[in-house]
Protein backbone atom coordinates (compact mmCIF):
# COMPACT_ATOMS: atom_id res chain seq x y z
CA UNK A 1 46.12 -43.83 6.14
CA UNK A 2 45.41 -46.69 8.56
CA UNK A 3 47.83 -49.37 7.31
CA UNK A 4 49.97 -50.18 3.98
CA UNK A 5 46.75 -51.56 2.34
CA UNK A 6 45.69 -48.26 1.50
CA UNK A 7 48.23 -47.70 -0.87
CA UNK A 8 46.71 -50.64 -3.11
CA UNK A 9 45.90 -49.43 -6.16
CA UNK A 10 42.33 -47.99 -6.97
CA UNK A 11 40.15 -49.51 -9.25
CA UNK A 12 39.17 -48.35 -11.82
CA UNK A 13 42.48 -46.12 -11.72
CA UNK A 14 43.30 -42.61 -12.04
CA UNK A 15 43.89 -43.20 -15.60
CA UNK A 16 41.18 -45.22 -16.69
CA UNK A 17 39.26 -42.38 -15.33
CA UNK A 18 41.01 -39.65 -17.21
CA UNK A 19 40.86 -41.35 -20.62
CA UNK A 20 37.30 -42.05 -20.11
CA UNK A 21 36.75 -38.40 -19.68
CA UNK A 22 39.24 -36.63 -22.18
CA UNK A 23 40.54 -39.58 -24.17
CA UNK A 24 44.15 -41.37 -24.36
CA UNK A 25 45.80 -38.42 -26.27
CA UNK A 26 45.00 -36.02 -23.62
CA UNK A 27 46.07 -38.25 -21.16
CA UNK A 28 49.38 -39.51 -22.97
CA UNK A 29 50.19 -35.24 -23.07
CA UNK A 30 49.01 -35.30 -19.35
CA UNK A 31 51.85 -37.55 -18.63
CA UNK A 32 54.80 -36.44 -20.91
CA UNK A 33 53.75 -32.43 -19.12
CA UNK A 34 54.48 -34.12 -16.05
CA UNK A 35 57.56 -36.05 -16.63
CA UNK A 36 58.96 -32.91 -18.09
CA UNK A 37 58.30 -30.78 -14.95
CA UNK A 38 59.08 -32.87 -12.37
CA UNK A 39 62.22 -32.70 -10.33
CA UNK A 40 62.35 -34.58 -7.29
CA UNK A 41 59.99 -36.77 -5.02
CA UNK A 42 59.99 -37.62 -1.27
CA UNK A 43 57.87 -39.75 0.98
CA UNK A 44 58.30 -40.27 4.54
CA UNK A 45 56.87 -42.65 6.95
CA UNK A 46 56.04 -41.85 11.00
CA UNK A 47 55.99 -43.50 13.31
CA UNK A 48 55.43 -42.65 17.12
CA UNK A 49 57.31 -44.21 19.77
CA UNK A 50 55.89 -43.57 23.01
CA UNK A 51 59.01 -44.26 25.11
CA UNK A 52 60.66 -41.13 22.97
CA UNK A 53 57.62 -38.98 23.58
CA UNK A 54 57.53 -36.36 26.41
CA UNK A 55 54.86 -36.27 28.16
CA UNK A 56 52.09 -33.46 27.47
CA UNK A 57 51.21 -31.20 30.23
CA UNK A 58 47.74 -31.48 30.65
């Protein structure tokens, strides 16, 4: 990831693609499998801050 931008959504998205492929039903079940199995979510963002750093020692 280079900057924020590349979160934008895709086009044509991840589901467009899907229910060109297997069809809206399959999809629809895709989603509800999903919801029912998932727990938790994190994300985290770094960032480096060279006056924090140590130096390397090469």
């Amino acid at each position: 990831m280079d900057s924020m931008a590349d979160l934008a959504p895709q086009t044509p998205s991840i589901r467009d693609r899907w229910v060109k492929v297997y069809g809206e039903e399959v999809f629809e079940q895709a989603v509800k499998d999903w919801y029912d199995s998932y727990t938790k979510s994190e994300s985290e963002i770094l960032r480096l801050l060279p006056e924090m750093t140590t130096p390397s020692n090469n």
